[in-house]
N, C-alpha and C. Protein backbone atom coordinates (compact mmCIF):
# COMPACT_ATOMS: atom_id res chain seq x y z
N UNK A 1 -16.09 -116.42 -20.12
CA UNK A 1 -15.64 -115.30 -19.31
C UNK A 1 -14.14 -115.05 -19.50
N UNK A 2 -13.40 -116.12 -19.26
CA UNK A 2 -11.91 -115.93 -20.18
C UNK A 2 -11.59 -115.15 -21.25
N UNK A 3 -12.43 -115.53 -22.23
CA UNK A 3 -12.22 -115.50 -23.88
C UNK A 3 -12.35 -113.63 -23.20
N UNK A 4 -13.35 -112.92 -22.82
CA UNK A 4 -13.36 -111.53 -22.55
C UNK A 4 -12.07 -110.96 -21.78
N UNK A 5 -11.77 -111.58 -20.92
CA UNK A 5 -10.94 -111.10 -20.16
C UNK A 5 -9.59 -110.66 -21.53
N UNK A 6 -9.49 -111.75 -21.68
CA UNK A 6 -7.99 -112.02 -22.67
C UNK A 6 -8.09 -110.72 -23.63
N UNK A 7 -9.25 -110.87 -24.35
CA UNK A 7 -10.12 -109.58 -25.48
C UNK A 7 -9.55 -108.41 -24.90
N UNK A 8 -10.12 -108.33 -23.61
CA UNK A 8 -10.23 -106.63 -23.12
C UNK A 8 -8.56 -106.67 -23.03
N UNK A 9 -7.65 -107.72 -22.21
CA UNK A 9 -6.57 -106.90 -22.17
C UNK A 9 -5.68 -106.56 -23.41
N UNK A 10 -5.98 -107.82 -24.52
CA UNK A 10 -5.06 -107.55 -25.69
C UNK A 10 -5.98 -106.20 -26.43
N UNK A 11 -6.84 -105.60 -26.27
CA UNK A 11 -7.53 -104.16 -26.70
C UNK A 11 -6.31 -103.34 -26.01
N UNK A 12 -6.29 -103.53 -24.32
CA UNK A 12 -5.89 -102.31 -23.83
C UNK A 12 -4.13 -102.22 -24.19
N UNK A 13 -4.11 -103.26 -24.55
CA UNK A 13 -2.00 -102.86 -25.26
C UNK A 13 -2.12 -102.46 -26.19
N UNK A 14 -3.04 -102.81 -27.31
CA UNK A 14 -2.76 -102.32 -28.53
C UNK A 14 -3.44 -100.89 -28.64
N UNK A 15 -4.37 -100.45 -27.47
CA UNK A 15 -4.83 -99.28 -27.50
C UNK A 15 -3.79 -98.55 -26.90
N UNK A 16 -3.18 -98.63 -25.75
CA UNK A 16 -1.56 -97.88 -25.03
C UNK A 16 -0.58 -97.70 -25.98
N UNK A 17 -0.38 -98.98 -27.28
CA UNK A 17 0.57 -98.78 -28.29
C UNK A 17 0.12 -97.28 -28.95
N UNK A 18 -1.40 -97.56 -29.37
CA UNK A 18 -1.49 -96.28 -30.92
C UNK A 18 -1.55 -95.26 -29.95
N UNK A 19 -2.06 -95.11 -28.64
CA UNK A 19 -2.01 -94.09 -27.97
C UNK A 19 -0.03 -93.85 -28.15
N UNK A 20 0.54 -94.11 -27.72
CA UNK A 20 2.30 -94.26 -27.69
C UNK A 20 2.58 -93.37 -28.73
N UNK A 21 2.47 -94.14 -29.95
CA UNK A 21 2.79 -93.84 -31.21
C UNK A 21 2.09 -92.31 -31.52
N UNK A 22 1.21 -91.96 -31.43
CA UNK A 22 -0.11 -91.36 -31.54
C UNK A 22 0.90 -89.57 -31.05
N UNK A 23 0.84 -90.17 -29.61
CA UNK A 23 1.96 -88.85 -28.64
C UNK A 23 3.20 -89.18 -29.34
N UNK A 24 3.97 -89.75 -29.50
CA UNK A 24 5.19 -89.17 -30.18
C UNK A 24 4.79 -88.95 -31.75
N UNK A 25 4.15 -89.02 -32.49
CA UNK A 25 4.26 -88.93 -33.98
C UNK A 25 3.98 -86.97 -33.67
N UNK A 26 2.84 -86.82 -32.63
CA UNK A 26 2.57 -85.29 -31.99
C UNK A 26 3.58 -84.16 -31.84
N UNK A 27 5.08 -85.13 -31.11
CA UNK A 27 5.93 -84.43 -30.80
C UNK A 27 6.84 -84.24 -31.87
N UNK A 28 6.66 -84.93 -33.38
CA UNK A 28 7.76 -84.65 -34.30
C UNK A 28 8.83 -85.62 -34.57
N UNK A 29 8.84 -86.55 -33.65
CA UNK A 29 9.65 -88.00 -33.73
C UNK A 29 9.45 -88.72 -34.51
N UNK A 30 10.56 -89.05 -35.60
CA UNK A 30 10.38 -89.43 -37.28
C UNK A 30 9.84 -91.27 -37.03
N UNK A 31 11.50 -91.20 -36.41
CA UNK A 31 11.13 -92.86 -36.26
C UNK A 31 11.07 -93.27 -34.30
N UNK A 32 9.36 -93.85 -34.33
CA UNK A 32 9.31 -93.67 -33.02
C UNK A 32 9.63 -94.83 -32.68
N UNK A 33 10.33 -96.46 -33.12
CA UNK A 33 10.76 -97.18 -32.60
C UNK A 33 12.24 -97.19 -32.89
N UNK A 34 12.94 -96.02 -33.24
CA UNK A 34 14.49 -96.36 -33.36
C UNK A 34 14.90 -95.81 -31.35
N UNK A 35 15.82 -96.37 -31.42
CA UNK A 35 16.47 -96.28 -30.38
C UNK A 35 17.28 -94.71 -30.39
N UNK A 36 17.28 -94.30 -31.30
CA UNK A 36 17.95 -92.81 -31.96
C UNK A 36 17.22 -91.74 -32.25
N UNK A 37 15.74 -91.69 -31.58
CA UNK A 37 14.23 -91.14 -32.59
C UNK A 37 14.93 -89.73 -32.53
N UNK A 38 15.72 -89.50 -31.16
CA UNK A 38 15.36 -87.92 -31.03
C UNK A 38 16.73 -86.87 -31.88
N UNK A 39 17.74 -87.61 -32.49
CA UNK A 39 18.56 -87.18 -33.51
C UNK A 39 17.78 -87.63 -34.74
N UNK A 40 17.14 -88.07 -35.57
CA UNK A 40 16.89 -88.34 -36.91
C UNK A 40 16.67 -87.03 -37.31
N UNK A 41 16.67 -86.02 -36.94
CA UNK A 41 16.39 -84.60 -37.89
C UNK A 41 18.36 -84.27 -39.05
N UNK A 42 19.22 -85.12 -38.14
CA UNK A 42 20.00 -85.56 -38.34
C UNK A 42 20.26 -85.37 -39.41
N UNK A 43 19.28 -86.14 -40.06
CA UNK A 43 19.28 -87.06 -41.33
C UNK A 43 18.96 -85.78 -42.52
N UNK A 44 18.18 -84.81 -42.35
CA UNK A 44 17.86 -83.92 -42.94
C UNK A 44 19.21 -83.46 -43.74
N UNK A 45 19.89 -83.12 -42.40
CA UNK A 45 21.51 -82.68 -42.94
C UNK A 45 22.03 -83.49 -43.73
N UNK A 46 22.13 -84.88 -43.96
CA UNK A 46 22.62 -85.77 -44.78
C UNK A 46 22.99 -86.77 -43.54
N UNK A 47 22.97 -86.75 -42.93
CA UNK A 47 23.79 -87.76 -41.70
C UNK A 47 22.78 -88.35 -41.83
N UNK A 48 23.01 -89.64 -41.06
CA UNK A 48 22.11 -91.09 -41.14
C UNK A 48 21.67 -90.99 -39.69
N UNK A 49 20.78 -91.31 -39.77
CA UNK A 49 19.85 -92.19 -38.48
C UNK A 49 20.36 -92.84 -37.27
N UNK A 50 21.09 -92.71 -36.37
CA UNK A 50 22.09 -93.13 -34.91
C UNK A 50 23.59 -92.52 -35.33
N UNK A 51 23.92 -91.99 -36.12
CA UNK A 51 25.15 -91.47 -36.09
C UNK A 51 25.75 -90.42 -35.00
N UNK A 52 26.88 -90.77 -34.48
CA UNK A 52 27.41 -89.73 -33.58
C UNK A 52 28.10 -88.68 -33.70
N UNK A 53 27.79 -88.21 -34.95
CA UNK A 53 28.48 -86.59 -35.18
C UNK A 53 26.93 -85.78 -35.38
């Protein structure tokens, strides 16, 4: 009965993760684990990835 329990919850994180990933890859967010996701278009211009200009 353990061994299930443990199963179902390590399913339901890794199912909340691709769900996660899933909605931001939706919204256009390049890199969805940088700390910077929502400037990387940034980068298009030539600027790098967390830069502050």
């Amino acid at each position: 009965m353990t061994d299930i329990i443990v199963i179902a919850v390590v399913i339901a994180i890794v199912g909340s993760a691709a769900a996660y990933i899933y909605k931001e890859k939706k919204k256009g967010v390049r890199c969805v684990g940088c700390s910077h996701a929502g400037e990387c278009a940034k980068r298009a211009q030539g600027l790098s990835c967390g830069s502050s200009d």
